[in-house]
N, C-alpha and C. Protein backbone atom coordinates (compact mmCIF):
# COMPACT_ATOMS: atom_id res chain seq x y z
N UNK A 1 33.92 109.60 75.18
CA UNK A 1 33.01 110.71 75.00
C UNK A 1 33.56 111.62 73.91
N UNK A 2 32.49 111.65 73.09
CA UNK A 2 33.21 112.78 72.03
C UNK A 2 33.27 114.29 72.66
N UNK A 3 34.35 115.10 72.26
CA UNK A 3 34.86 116.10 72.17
C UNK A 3 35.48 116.19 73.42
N UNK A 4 36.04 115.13 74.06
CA UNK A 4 36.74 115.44 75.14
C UNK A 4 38.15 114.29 75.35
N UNK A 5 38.83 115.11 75.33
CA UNK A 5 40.27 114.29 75.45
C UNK A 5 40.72 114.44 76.90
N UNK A 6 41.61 113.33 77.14
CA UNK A 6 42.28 113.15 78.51
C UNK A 6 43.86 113.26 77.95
N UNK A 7 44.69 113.84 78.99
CA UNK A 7 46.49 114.23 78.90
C UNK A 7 46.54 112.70 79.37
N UNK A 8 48.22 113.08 78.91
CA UNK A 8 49.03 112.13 79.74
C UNK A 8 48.89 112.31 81.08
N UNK A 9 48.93 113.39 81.84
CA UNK A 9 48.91 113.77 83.14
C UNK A 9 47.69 113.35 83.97
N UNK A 10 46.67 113.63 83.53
CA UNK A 10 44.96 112.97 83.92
C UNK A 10 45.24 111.53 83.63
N UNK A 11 46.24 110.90 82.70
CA UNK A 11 46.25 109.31 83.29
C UNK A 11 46.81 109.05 83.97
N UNK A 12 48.23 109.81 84.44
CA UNK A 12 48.92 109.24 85.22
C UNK A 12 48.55 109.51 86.95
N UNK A 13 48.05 111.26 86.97
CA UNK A 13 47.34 111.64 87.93
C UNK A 13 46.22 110.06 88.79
N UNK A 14 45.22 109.90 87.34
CA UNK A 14 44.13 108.57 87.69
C UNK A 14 45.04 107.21 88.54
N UNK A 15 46.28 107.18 87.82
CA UNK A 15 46.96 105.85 87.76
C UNK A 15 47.97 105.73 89.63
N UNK A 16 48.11 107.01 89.90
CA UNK A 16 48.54 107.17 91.09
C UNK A 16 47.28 107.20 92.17
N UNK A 17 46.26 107.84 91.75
CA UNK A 17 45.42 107.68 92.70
C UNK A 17 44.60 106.59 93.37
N UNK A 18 44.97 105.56 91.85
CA UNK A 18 44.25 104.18 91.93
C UNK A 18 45.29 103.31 93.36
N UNK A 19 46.55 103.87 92.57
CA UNK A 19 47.43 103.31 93.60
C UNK A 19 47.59 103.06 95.26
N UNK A 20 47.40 104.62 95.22
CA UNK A 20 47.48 105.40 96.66
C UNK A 20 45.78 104.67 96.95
N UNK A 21 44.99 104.30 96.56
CA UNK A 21 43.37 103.75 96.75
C UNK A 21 44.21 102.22 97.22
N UNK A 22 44.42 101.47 97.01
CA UNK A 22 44.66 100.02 96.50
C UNK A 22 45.74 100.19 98.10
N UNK A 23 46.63 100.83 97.98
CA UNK A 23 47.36 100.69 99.16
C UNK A 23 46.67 101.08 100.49
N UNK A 24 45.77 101.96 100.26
CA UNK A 24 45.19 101.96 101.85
C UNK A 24 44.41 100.68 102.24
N UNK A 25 43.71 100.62 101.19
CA UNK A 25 42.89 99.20 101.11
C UNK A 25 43.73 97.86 101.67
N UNK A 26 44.51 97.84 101.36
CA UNK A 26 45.54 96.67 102.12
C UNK A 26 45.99 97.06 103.75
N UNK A 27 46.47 98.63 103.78
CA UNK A 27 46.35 99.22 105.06
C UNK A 27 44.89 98.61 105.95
N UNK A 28 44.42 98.81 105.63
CA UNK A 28 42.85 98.54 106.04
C UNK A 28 42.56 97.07 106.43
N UNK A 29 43.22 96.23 105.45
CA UNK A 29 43.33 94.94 106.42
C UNK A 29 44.04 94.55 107.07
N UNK A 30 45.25 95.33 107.19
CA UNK A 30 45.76 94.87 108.45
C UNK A 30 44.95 94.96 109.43
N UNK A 31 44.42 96.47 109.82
CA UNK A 31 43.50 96.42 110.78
C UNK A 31 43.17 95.38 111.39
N UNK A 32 42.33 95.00 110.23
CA UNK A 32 40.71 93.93 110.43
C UNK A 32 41.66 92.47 110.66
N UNK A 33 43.00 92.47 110.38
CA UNK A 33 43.53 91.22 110.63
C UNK A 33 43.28 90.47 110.03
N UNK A 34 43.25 90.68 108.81
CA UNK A 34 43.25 89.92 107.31
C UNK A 34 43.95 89.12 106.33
N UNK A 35 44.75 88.67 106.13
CA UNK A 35 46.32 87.86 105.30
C UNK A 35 46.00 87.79 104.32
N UNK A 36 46.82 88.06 103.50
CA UNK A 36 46.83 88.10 101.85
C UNK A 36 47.94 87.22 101.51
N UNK A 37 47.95 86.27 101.16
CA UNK A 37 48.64 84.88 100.86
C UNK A 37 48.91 85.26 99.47
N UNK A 38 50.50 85.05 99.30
CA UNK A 38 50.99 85.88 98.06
C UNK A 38 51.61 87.21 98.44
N UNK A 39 52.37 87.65 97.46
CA UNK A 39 53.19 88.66 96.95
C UNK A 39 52.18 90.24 97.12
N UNK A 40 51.88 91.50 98.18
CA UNK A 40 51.53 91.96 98.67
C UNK A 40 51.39 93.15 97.15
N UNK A 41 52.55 93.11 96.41
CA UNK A 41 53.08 93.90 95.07
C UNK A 41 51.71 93.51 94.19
N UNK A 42 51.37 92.35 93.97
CA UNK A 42 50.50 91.45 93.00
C UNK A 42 49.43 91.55 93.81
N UNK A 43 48.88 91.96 94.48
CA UNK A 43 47.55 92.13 95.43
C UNK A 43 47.39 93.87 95.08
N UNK A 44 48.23 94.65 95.30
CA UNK A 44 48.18 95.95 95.03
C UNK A 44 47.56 96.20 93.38
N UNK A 45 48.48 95.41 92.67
CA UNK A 45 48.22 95.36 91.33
C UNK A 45 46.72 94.95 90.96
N UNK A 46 46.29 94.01 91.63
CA UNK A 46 44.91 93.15 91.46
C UNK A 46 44.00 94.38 91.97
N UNK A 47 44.18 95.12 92.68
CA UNK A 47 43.02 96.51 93.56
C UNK A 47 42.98 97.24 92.49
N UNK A 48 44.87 97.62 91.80
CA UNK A 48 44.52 98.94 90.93
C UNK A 48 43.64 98.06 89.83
N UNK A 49 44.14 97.31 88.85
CA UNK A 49 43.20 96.44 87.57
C UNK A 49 41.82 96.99 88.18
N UNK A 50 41.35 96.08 89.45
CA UNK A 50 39.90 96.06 89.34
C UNK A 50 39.06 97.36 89.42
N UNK A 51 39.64 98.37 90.41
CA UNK A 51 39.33 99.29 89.74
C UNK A 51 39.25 99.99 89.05
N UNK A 52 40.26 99.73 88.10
CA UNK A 52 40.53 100.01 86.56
C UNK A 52 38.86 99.91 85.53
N UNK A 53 38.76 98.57 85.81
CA UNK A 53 37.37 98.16 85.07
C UNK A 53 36.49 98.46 85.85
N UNK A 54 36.41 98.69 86.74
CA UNK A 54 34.86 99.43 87.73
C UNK A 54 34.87 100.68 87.24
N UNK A 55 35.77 101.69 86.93
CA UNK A 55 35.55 102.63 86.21
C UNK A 55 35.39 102.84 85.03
N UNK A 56 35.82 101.83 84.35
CA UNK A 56 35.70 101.59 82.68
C UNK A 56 33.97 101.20 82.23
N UNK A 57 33.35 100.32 83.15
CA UNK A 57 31.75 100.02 83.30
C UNK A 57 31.04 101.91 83.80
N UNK A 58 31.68 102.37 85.02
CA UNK A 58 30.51 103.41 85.03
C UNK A 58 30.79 104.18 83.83
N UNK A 59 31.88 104.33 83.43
CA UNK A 59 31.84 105.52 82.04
C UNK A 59 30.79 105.01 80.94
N UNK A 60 31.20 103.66 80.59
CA UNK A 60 30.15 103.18 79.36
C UNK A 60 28.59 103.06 79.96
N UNK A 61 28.42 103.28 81.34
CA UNK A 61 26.95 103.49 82.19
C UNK A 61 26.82 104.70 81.72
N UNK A 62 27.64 105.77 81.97
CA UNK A 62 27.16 107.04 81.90
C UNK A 62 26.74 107.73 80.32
N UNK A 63 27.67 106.77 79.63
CA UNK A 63 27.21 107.30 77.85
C UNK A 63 26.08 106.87 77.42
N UNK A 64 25.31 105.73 78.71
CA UNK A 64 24.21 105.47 78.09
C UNK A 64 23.34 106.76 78.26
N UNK A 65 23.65 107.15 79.71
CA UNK A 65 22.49 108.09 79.76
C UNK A 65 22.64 108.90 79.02
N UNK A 66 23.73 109.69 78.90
CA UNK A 66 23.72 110.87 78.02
C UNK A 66 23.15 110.54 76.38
């Protein structure tokens, strides 16, 4: 978006929150009694990525509208 910049801090702020997101999410299957076959580190990683690009799609959604 023009005229608006993001800090270092608003990425890293984003980059922890994705985290702290991605880890409950695994919390969450334990619950449900779920197994994640593989390295639990590399599953965390795979939550933050994808939401990485789920947010990267609504931003380029939202420049349409504007």
């Amino acid at each position: 978006m023009e005229g608006y910049s993001i800090s270092d801090s608003d990425i890293q702020v984003r980059g922890n929150t994705l985290l702290e997101e991605a880890k409950k999410t695994l919390a969450t299957r334990k619950v449900l009694g779920i197994e994640i076959i593989g390295d639990e580190d590399e599953a965390v990683a795979e939550l933050v990525s994808l939401a990485e690009k789920d947010q990267q799609i609504k931003e380029k959604n939202c420049k349409h509208i504007l």
